[in-house]
N, C-alpha and C. Protein backbone atom coordinates (compact mmCIF):
# COMPACT_ATOMS: atom_id res chain seq x y z
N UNK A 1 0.82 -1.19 0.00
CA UNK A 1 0.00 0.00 0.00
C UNK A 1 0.87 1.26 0.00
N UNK A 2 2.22 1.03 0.83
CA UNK A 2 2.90 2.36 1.15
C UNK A 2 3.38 2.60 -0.38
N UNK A 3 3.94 1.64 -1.46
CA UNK A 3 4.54 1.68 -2.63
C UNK A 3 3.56 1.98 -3.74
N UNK A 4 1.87 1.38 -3.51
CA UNK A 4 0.95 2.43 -4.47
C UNK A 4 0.53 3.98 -4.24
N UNK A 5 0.67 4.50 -2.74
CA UNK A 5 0.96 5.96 -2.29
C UNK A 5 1.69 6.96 -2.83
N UNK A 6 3.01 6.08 -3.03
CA UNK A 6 3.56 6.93 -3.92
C UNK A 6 3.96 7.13 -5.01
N UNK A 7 4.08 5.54 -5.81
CA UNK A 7 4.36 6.04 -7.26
C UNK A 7 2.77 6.14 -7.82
N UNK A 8 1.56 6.04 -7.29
CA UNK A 8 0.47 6.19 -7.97
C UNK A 8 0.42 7.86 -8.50
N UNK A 9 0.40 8.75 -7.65
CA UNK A 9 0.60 10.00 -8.08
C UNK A 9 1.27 10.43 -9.21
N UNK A 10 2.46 9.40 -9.05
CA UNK A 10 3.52 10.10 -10.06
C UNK A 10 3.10 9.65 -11.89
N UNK A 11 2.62 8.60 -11.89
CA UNK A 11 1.96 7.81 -13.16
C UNK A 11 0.59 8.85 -13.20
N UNK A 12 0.43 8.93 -12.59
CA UNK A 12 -1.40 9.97 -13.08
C UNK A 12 -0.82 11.08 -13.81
N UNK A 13 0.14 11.31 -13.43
CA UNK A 13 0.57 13.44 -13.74
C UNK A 13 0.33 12.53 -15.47
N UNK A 14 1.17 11.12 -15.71
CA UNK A 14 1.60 11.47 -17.49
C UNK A 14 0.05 10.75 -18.10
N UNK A 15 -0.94 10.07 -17.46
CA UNK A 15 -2.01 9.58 -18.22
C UNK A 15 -3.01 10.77 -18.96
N UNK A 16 -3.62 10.52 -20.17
CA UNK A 16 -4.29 11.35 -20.91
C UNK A 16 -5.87 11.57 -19.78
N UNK A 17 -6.74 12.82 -20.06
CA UNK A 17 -7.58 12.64 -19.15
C UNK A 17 -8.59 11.65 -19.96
N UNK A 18 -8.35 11.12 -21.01
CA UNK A 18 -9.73 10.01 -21.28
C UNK A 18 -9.26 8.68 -20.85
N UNK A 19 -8.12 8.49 -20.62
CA UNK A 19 -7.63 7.39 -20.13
C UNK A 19 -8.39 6.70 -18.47
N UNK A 20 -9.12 5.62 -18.61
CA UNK A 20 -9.82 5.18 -17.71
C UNK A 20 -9.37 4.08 -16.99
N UNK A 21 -8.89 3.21 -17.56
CA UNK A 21 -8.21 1.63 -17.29
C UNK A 21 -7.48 1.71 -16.14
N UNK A 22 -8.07 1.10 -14.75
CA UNK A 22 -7.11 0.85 -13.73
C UNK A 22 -6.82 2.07 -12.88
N UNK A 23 -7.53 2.88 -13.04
CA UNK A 23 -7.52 4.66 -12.62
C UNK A 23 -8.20 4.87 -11.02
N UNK A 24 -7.03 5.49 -10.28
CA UNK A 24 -8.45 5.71 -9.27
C UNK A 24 -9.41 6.32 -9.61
N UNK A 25 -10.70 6.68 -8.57
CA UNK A 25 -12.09 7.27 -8.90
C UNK A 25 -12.01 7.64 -10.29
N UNK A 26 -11.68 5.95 -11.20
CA UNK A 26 -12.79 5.96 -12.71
C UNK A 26 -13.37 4.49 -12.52
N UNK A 27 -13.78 4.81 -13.58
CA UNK A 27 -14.87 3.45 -13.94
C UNK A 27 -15.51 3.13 -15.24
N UNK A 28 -15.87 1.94 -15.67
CA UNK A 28 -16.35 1.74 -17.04
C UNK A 28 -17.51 2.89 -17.13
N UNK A 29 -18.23 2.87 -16.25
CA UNK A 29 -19.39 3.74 -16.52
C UNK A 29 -18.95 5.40 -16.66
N UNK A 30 -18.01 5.99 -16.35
CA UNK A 30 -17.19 7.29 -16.15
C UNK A 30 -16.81 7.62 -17.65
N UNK A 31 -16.22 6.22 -18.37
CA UNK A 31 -15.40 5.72 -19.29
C UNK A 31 -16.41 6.08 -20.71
N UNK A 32 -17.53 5.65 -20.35
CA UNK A 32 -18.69 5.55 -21.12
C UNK A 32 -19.05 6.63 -21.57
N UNK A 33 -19.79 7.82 -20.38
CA UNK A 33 -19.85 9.02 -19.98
C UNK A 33 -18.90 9.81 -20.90
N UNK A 34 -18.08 9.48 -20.69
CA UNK A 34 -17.00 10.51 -21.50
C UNK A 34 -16.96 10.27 -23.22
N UNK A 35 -16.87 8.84 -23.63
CA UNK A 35 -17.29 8.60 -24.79
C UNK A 35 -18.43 9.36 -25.36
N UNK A 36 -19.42 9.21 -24.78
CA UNK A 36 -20.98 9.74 -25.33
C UNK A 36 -20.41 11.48 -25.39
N UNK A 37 -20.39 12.07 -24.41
CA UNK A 37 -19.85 13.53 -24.58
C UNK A 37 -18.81 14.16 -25.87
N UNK A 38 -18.28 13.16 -25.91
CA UNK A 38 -17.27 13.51 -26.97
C UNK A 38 -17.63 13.38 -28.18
N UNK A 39 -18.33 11.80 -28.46
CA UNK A 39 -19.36 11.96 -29.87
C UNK A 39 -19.97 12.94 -29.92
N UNK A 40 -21.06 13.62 -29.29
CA UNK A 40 -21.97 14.82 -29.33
C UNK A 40 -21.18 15.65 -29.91
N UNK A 41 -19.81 16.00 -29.81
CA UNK A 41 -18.97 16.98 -30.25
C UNK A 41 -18.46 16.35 -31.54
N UNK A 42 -18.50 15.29 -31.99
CA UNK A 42 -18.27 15.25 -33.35
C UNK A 42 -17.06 14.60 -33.55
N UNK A 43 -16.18 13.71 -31.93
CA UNK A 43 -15.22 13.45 -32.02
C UNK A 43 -15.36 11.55 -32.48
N UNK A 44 -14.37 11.51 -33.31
CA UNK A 44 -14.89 10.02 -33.83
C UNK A 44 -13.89 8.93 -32.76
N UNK A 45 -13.96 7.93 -32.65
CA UNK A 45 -12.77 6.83 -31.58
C UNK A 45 -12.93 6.13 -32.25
N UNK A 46 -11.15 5.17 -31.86
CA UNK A 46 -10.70 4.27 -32.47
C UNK A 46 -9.95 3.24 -30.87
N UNK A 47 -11.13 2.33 -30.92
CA UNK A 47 -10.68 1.62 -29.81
C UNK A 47 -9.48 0.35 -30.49
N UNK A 48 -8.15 0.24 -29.55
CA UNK A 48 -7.35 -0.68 -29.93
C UNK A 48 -6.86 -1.51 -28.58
N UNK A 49 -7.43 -2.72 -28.69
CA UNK A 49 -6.66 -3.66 -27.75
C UNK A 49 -6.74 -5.14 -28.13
N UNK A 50 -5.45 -5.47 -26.88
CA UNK A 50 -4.89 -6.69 -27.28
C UNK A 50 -5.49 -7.68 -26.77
N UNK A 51 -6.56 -8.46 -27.04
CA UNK A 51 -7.67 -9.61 -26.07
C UNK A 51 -6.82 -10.69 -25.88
N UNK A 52 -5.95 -11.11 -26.71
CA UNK A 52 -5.08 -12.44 -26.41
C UNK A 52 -4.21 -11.77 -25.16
N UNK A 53 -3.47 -11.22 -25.54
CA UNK A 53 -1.90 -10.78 -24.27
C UNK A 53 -2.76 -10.26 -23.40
N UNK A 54 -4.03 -9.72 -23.09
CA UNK A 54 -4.82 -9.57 -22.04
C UNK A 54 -5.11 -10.83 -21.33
N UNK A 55 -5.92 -11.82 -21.94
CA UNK A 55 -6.33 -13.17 -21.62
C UNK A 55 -5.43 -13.72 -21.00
N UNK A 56 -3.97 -14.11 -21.97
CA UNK A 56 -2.88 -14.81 -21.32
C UNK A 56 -2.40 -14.00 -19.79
N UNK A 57 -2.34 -12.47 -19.85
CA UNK A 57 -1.72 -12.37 -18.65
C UNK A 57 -2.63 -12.37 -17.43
N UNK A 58 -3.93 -12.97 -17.57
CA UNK A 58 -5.38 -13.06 -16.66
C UNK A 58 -5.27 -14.11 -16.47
N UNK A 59 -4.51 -15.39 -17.01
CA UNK A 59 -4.34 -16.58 -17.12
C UNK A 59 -5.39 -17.36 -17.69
N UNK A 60 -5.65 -16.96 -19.17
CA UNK A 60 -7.28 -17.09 -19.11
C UNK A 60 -6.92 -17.58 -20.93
N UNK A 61 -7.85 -18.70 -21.58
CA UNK A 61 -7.96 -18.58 -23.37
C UNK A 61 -9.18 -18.41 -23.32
N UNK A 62 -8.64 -18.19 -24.68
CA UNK A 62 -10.11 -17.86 -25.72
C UNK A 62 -10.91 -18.76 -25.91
């Protein structure tokens, strides 16, 4: 706990603010929220992730 105290701070300063994944006070639903807001404005997304190297490091297949 004492070692997420302090480098947690220091990793937030460089994350983007739409960045949600693993965040304190965020959440899928926060995540969502922010998506919908941003379409309204006309902004388009391009979601990219890795489901295998996710799976494997969850210890988990397809």
């Amino acid at each position: 706990m004492a070692t997420k105290m302090v480098i947690e701070p220091i990793f937030e300063t460089d994350f983007k603010d739409g960045s949600y994944g693993f965040r304190p006070k965020r959440s899928q639903h926060g995540a969502i929220r922010h998506i919908r807001r941003e379409v309204k404005k006309g902004v388009y997304w391009v979601v990219d992730i890795d489901k295998k190297a996710t799976l494997t490091t969850l210890g988990m297949r397809n």
